[in-house]
Protein backbone atom coordinates (compact mmCIF):
# COMPACT_ATOMS: atom_id res chain seq x y z
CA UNK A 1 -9.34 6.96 21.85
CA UNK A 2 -11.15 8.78 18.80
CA UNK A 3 -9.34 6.68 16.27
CA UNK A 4 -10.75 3.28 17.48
CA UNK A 5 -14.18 4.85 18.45
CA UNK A 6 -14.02 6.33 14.53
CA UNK A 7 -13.03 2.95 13.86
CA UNK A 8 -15.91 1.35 15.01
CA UNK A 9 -18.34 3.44 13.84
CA UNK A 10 -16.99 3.05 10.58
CA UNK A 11 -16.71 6.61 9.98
CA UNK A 12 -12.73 8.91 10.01
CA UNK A 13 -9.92 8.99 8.03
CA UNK A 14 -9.74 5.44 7.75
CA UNK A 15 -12.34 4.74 6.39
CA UNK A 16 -11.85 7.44 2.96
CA UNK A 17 -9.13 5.69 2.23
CA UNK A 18 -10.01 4.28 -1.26
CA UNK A 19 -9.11 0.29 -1.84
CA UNK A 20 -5.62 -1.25 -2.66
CA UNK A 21 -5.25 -2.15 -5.81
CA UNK A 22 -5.96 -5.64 -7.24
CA UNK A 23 -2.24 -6.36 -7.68
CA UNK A 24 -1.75 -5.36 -3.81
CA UNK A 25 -3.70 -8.33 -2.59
CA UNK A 26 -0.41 -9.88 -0.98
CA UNK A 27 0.18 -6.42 0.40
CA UNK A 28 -2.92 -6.70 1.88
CA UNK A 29 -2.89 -10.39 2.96
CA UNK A 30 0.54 -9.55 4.50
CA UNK A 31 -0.80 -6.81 6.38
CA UNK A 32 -3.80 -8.77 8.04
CA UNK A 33 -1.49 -11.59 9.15
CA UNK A 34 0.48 -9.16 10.63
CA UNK A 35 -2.17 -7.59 12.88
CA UNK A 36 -3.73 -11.15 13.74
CA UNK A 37 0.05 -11.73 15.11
CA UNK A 38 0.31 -8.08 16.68
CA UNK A 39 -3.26 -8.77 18.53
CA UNK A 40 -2.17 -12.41 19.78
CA UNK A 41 0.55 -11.04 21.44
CA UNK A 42 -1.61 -8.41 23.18
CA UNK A 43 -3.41 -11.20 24.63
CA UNK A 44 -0.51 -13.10 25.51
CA UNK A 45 0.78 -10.05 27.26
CA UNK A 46 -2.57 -10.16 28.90
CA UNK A 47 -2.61 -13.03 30.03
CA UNK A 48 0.30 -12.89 31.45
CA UNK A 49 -0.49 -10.08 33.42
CA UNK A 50 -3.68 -11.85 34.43
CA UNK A 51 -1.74 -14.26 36.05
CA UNK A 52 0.87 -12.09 37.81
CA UNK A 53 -2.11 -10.23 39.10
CA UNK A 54 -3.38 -13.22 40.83
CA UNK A 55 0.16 -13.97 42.46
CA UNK A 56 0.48 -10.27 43.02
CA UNK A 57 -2.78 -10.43 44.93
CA UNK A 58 -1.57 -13.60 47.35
CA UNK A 59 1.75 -11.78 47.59
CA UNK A 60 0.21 -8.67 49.10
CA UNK A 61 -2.01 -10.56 51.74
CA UNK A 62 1.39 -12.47 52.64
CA UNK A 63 3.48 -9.26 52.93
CA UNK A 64 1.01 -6.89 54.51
CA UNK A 65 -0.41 -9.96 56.98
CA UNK A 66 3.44 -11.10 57.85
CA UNK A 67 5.79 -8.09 58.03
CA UNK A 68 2.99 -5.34 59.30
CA UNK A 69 2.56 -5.93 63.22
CA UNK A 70 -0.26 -3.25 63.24
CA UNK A 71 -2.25 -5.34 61.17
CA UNK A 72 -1.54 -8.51 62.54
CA UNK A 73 -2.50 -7.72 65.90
CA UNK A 74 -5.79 -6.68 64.52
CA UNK A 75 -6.55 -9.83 62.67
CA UNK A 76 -5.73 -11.96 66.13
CA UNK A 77 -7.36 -9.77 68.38
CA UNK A 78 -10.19 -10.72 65.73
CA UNK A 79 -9.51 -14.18 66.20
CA UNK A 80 -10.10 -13.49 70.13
CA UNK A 81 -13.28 -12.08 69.35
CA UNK A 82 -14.46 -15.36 68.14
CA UNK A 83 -16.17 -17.71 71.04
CA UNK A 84 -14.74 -20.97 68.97
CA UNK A 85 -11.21 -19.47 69.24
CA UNK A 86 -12.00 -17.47 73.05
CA UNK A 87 -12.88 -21.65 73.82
CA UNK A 88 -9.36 -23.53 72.38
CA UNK A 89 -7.53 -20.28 74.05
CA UNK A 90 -8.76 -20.61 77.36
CA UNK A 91 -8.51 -24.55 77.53
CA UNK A 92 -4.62 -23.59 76.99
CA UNK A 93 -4.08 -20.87 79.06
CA UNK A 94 -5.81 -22.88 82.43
CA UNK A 95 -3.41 -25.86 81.51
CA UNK A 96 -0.65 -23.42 81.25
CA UNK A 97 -1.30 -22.05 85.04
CA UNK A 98 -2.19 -25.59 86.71
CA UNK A 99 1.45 -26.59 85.15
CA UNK A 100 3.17 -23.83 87.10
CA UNK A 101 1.05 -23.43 89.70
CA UNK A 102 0.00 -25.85 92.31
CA UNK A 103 -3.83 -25.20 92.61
CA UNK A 104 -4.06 -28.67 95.08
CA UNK A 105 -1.61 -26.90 97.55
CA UNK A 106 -2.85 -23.43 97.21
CA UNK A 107 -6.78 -24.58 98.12
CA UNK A 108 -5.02 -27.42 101.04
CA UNK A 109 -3.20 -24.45 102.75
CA UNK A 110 -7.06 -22.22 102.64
CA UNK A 111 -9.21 -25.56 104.17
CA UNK A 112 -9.59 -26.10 107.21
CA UNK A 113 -7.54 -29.54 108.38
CA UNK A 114 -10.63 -32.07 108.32
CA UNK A 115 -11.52 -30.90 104.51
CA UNK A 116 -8.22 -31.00 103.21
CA UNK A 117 -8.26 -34.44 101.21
CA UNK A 118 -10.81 -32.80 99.16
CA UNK A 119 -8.43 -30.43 97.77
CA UNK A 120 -6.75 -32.78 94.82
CA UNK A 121 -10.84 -33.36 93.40
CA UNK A 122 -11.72 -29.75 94.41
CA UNK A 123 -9.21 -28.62 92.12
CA UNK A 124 -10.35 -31.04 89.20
CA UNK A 125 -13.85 -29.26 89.69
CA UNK A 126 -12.55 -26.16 89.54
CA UNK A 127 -10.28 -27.02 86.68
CA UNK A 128 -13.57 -27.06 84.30
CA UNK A 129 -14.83 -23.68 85.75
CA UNK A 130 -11.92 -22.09 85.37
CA UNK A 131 -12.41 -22.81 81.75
CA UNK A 132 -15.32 -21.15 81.81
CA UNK A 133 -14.38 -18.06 83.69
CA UNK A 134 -11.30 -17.80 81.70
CA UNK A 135 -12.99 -17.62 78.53
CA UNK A 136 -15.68 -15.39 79.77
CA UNK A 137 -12.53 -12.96 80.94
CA UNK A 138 -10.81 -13.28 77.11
CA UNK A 139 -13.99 -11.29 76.16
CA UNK A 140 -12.92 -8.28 78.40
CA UNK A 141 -11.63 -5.36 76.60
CA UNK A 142 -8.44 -5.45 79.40
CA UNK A 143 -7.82 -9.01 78.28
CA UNK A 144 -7.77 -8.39 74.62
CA UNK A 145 -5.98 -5.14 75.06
CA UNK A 146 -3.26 -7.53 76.55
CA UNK A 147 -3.38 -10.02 73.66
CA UNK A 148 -3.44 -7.24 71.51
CA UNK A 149 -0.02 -5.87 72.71
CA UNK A 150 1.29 -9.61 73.00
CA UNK A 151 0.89 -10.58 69.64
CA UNK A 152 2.13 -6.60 68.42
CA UNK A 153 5.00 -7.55 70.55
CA UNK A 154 6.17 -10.95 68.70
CA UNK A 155 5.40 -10.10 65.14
CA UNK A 156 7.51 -6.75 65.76
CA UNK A 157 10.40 -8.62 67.13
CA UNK A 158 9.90 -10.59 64.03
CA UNK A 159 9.90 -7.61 61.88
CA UNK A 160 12.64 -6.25 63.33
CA UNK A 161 15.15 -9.34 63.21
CA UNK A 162 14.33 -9.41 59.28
CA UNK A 163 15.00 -6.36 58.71
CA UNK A 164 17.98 -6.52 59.89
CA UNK A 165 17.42 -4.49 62.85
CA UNK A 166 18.72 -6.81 65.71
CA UNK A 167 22.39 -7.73 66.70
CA UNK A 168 23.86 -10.57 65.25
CA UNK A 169 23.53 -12.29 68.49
CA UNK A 170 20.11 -11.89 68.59
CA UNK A 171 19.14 -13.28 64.73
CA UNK A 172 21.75 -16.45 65.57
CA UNK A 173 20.80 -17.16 69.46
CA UNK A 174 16.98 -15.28 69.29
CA UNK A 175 13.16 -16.28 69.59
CA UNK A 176 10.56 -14.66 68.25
CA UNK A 177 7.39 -15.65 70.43
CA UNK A 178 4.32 -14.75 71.75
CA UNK A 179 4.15 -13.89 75.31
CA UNK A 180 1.34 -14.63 77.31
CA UNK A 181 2.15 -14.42 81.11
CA UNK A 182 0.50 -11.45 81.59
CA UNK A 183 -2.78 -13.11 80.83
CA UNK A 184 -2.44 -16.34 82.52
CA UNK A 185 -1.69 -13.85 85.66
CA UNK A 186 -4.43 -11.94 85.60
CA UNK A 187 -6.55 -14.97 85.24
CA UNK A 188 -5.10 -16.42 88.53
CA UNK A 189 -6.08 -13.45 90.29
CA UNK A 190 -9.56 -13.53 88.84
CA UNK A 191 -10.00 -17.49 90.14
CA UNK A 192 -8.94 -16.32 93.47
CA UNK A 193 -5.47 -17.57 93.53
CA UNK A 194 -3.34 -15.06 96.20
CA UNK A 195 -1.72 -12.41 94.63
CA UNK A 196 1.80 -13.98 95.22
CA UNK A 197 0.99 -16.55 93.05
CA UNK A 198 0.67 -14.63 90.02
CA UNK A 199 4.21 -12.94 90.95
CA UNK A 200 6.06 -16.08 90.84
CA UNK A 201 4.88 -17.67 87.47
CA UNK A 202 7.79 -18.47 85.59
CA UNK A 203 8.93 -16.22 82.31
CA UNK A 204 8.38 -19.30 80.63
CA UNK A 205 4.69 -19.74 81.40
CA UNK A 206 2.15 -19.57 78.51
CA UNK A 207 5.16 -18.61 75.99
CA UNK A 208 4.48 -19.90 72.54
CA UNK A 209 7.46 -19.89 70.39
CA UNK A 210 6.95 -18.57 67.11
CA UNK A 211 10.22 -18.84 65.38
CA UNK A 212 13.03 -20.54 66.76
CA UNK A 213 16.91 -19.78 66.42
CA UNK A 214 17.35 -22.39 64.09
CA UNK A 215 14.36 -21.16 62.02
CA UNK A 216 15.59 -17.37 62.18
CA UNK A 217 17.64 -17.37 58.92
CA UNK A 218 15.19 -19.31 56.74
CA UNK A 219 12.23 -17.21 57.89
CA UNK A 220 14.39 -13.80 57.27
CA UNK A 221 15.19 -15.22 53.52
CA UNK A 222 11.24 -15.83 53.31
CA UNK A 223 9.87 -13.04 54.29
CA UNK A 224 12.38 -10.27 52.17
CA UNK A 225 11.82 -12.99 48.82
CA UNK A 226 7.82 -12.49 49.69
CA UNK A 227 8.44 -8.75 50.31
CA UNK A 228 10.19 -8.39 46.80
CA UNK A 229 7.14 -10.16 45.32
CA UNK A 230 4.59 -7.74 46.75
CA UNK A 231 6.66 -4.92 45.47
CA UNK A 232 7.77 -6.47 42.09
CA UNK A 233 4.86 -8.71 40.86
CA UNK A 234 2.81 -5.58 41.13
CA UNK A 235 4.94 -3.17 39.44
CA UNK A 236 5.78 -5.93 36.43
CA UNK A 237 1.89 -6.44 36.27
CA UNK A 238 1.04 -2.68 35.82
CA UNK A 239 3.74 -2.53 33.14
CA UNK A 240 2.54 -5.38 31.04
CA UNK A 241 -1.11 -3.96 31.25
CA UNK A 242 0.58 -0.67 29.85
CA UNK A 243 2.61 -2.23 27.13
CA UNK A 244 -0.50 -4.51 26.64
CA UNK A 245 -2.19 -0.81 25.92
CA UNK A 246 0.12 0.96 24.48
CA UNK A 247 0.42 -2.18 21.67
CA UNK A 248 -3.00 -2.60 20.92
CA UNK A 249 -2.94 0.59 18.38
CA UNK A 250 -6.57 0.55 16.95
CA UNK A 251 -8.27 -0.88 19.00
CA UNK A 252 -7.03 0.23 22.64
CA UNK A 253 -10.46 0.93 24.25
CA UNK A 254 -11.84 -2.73 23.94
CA UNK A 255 -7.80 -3.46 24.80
CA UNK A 256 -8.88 -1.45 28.15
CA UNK A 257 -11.91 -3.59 28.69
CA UNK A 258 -10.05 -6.50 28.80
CA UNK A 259 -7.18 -5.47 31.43
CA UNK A 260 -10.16 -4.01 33.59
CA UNK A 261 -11.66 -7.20 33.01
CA UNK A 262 -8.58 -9.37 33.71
CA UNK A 263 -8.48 -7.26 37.47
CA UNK A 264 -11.69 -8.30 38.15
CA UNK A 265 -11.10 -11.87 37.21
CA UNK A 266 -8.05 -12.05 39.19
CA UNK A 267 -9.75 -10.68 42.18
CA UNK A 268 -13.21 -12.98 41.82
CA UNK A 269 -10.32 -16.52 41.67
CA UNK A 270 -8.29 -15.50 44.28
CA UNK A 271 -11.98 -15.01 46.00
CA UNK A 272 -13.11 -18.73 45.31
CA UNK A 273 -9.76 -20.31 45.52
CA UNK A 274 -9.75 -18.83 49.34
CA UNK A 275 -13.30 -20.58 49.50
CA UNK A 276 -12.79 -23.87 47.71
CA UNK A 277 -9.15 -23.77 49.84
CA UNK A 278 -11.02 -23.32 53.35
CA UNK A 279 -12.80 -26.77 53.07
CA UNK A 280 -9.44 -28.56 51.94
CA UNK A 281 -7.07 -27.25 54.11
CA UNK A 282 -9.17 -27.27 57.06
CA UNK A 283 -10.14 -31.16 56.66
CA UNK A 284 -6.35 -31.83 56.19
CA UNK A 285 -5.32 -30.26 59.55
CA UNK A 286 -8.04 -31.23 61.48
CA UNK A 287 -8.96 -35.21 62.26
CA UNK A 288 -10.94 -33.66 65.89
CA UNK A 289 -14.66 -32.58 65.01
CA UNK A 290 -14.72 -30.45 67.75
CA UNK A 291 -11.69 -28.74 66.68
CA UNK A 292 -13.14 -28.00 63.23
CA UNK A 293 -15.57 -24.87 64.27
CA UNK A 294 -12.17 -23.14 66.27
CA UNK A 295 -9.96 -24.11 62.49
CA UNK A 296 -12.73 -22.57 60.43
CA UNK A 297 -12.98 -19.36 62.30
CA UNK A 298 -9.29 -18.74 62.32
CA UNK A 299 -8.86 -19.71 59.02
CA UNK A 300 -11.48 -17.23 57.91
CA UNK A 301 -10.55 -14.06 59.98
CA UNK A 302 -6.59 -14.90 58.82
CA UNK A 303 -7.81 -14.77 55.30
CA UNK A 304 -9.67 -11.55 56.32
CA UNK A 305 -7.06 -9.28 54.55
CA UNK A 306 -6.48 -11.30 51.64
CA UNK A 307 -11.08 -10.97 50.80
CA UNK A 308 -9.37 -6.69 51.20
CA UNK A 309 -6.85 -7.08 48.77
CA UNK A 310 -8.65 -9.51 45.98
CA UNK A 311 -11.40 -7.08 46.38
CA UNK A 312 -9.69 -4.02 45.79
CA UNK A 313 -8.82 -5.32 42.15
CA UNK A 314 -12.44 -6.18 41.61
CA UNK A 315 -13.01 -2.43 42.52
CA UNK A 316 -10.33 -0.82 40.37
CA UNK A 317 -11.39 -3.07 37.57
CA UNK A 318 -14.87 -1.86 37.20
CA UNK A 319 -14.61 1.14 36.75
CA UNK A 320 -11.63 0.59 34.57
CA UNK A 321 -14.47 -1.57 32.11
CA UNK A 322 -16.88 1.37 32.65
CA UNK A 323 -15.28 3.95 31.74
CA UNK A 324 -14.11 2.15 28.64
CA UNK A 325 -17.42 1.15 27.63
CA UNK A 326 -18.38 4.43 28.18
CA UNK A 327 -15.90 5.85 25.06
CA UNK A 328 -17.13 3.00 22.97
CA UNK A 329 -19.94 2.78 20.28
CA UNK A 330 -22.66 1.66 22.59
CA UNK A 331 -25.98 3.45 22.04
CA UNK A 332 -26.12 4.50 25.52
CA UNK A 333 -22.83 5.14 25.79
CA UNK A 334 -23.17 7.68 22.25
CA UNK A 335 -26.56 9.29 24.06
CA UNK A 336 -24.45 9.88 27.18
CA UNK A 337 -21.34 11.65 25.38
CA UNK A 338 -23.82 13.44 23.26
CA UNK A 339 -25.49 14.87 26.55
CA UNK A 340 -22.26 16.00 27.77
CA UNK A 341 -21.07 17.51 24.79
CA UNK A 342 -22.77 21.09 24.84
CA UNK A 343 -22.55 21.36 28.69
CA UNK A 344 -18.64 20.46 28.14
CA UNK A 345 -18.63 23.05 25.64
CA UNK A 346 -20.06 26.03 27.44
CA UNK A 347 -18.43 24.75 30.61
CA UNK A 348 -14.89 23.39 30.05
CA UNK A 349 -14.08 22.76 33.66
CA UNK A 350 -17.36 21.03 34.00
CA UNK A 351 -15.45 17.81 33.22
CA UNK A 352 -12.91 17.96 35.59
CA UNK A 353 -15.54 19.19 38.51
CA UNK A 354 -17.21 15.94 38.05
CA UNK A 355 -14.10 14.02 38.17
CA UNK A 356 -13.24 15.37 41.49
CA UNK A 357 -16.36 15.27 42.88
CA UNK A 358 -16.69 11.34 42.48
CA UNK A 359 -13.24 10.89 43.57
CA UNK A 360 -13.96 13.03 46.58
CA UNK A 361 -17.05 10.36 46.93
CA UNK A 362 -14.88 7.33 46.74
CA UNK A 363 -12.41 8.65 49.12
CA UNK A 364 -15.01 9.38 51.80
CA UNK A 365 -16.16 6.36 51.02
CA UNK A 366 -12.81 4.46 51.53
CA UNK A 367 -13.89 0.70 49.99
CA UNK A 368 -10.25 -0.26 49.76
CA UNK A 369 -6.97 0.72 51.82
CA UNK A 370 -5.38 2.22 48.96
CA UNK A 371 -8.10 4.97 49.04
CA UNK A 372 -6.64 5.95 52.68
CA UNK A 373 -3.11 5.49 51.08
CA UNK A 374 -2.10 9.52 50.52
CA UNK A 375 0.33 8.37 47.69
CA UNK A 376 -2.23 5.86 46.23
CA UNK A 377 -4.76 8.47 46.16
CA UNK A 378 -2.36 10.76 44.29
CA UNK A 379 -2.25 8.22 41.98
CA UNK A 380 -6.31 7.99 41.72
CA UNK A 381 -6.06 11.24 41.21
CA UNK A 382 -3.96 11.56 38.30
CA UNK A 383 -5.34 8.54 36.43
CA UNK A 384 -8.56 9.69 37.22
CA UNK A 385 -7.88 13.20 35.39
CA UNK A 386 -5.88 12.19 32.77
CA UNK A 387 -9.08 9.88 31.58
CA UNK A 388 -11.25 12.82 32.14
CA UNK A 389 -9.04 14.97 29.32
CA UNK A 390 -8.67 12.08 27.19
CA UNK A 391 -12.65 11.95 27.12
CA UNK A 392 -13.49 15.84 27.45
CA UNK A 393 -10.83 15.57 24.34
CA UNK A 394 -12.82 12.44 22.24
CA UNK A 395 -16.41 14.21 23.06
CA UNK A 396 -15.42 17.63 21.43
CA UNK A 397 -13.58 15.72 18.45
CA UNK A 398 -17.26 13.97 17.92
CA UNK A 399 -19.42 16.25 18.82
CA UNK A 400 -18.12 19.69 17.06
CA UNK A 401 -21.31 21.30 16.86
CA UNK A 402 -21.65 25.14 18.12
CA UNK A 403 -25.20 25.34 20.81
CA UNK A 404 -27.89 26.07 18.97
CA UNK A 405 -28.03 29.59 20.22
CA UNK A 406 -24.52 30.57 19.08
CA UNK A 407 -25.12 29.10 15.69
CA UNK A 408 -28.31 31.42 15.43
CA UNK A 409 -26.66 34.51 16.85
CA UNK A 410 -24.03 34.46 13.80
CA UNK A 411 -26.33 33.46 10.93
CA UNK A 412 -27.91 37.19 12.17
């Protein structure tokens, strides 16, 4: 970006160019009015982009939440970990086995003949402890391996009917839902309940439906429009920030600023619209106090993944402004070229060495997913390197002058 930096400065061709002539004062009126209309449709183009960035950003939560089993497992084994959650969890899954399971009879047939009319208020007791024990066992890495697998289970079936994998049988008569029998048994044998017990719990026991038959086709039509988003919205937002670029002849590096700028707007709203959206959507589902900790919690660890994604464009915007900045006028950013011009010089890989060692840093480092990606790296990479030639490219055009040392060495 020489021309704009020369631009700025004041200083390059343009500038010993000598002035139109009095009679070209239309000319030149013309000529301003048409780059006031050329730069108003950058930033309409920007703008744009600034809001398909935002929608690009929801889009990817959706997608990658939805239509990724690996990672929804993780966010509700998450939700497990949390004691308000663990609490509403257990209440259900101790309902689910005194439904199916006749706890009164079971402790009648173990009491001796005198004590068994206590057994209908012994199992009411035992109903609250149970409670207790069963959250207590949702903390145990067995349990939450088995929720774990449950809830991979049902979003892969889900996955899989969208995608057109099942028979047409299964996406007209199917249900996608999460099974939970495996739990509920092992918590019967941890209350004491005999082992038979546990064997003859119905399929149907602790099975939370998901999506129903009726539901199937709708959902499918969903979730491939949301997947076309992620894909799309992204792409189209990339392209305007190009064209947005590639328009804004002149004066591209504050042009720069502003789309690295636009990322990290989009990322900071999407980043207080999740925050301002937690107290009004949790309020509207929730009239029960006590249920408000448990709504809260989940809310927060299913949002999880969309505080990833918002601040991964935060991340790629910075250094997008930075490095911008840096090929600007800025005094410190002049000093700092003017540093690196005579090592550049005698070193002409130098640039290119320090490009890959702070992309070697960020990918140890890993703040985002897309720096684990191998194809998103690649494209780190080559963005990364192309701005490292564009600026090993402006710093010899501005800084021409031979090391002091060579310059001595010839004058002899």
């Amino acid at each position: 970006m020489p021309d704009e930096t020369a631009h700025e400065h004041g200083v390059g061709t343009g500038s010993m160019r000598s002035a139109p002539p009095a009679g070209d004062a239309s000319q030149t009126t013309g000529t301003t009015s048409g780059d006031g209309a050329h730069r108003i449709w950058v930033r309409v183009i920007l703008v744009l982009a600034t809001v398909l960035a935002i929608l690009s950003i929801a889009s990817i939560w959706a997608n990658r939440q939805l239509m990724n089993p690996t990672n929804w497992s993780k966010t509700s084994t998450a939700l497990l970990r949390k004691q308000t959650i663990r609490s509403a969890v257990s209440g259900y899954l101790i309902d689910e086995l005194y439904a199916n399971v006749n706890v009164p009879g079971q402790l009648k047939s173990g009491l001796p003949p005198e004590l068994a009319p206590l057994a209908g208020p012994l199992s009411g007791a035992l109903h609250n402890l149970a409670e207790q024990g069963a959250e207590r066992a949702l903390e145990l890495p067995r349990v939450q391996d088995g929720w774990r697998k449950a809830n991979y289970a049902a979003d892969q079936a889900l996955v899989t009917i969208i995608k057109g994998g099942g028979s047409r049988v299964q996406i007209n008569g199917g249900t996608v839902s999460l099974n939970l029998r495996q739990i509920v048994a092992d918590l019967a044998q941890r209350l004491g309940l005999p082992a038979s017990v546990a064997e003859k719990l119905p399929a149907s026991v602790a099975n939370l439906k998901i999506v129903t038959s009726s539901q199937l086709g709708l959902v499918r039509s969903l979730a491939k429009t949301l997947h076309a988003l992620a894909l799309w919205l992204t792409i189209l937002t990339f392209l305007l920030y190009a064209l947005a670029t590639f328009l804004a002849r002149g004066y591209r590096r504050s042009t720069l600023i502003w789309v690295g700028s636009s990322l990290v707007f989009a990322g900071v709203f999407v980043l207080l619209a999740r925050k301002i959206g937690q107290g009004q959507l949790v309020s509207a589902i929730t009239s029960n106090a006590s249920v408000e900790p448990a709504a809260n919690d989940a809310y927060s660890v299913a949002t999880s993944l969309l505080v990833q994604v918002a601040s991964a464009s935060i991340i790629i915007g910075i250094p997008v402004i930075l490095s911008a900045w840096f090929a600007g006028p800025a005094r410190w950013a002049v000093k700092g070229r003017q540093f690196l011009a005579p090592h550049f010089r005698e070193r002409p890989g130098l640039a290119y060495w320090i490009t890959a060692g702070l992309l070697a840093l960020v990918f140890l480092w890993g703040p985002i997913p897309a720096t684990r990606n191998p194809l998103e790296m690649l494209l780190f990479t080559i963005l990364a390197f192309a701005g490292a030639h564009v600026l090993r490219g402006q710093i010899a055009e501005e800084f021409p002058d031979l090391p002091q040392s060579t310059s001595t060495a010839n004058q002899a």
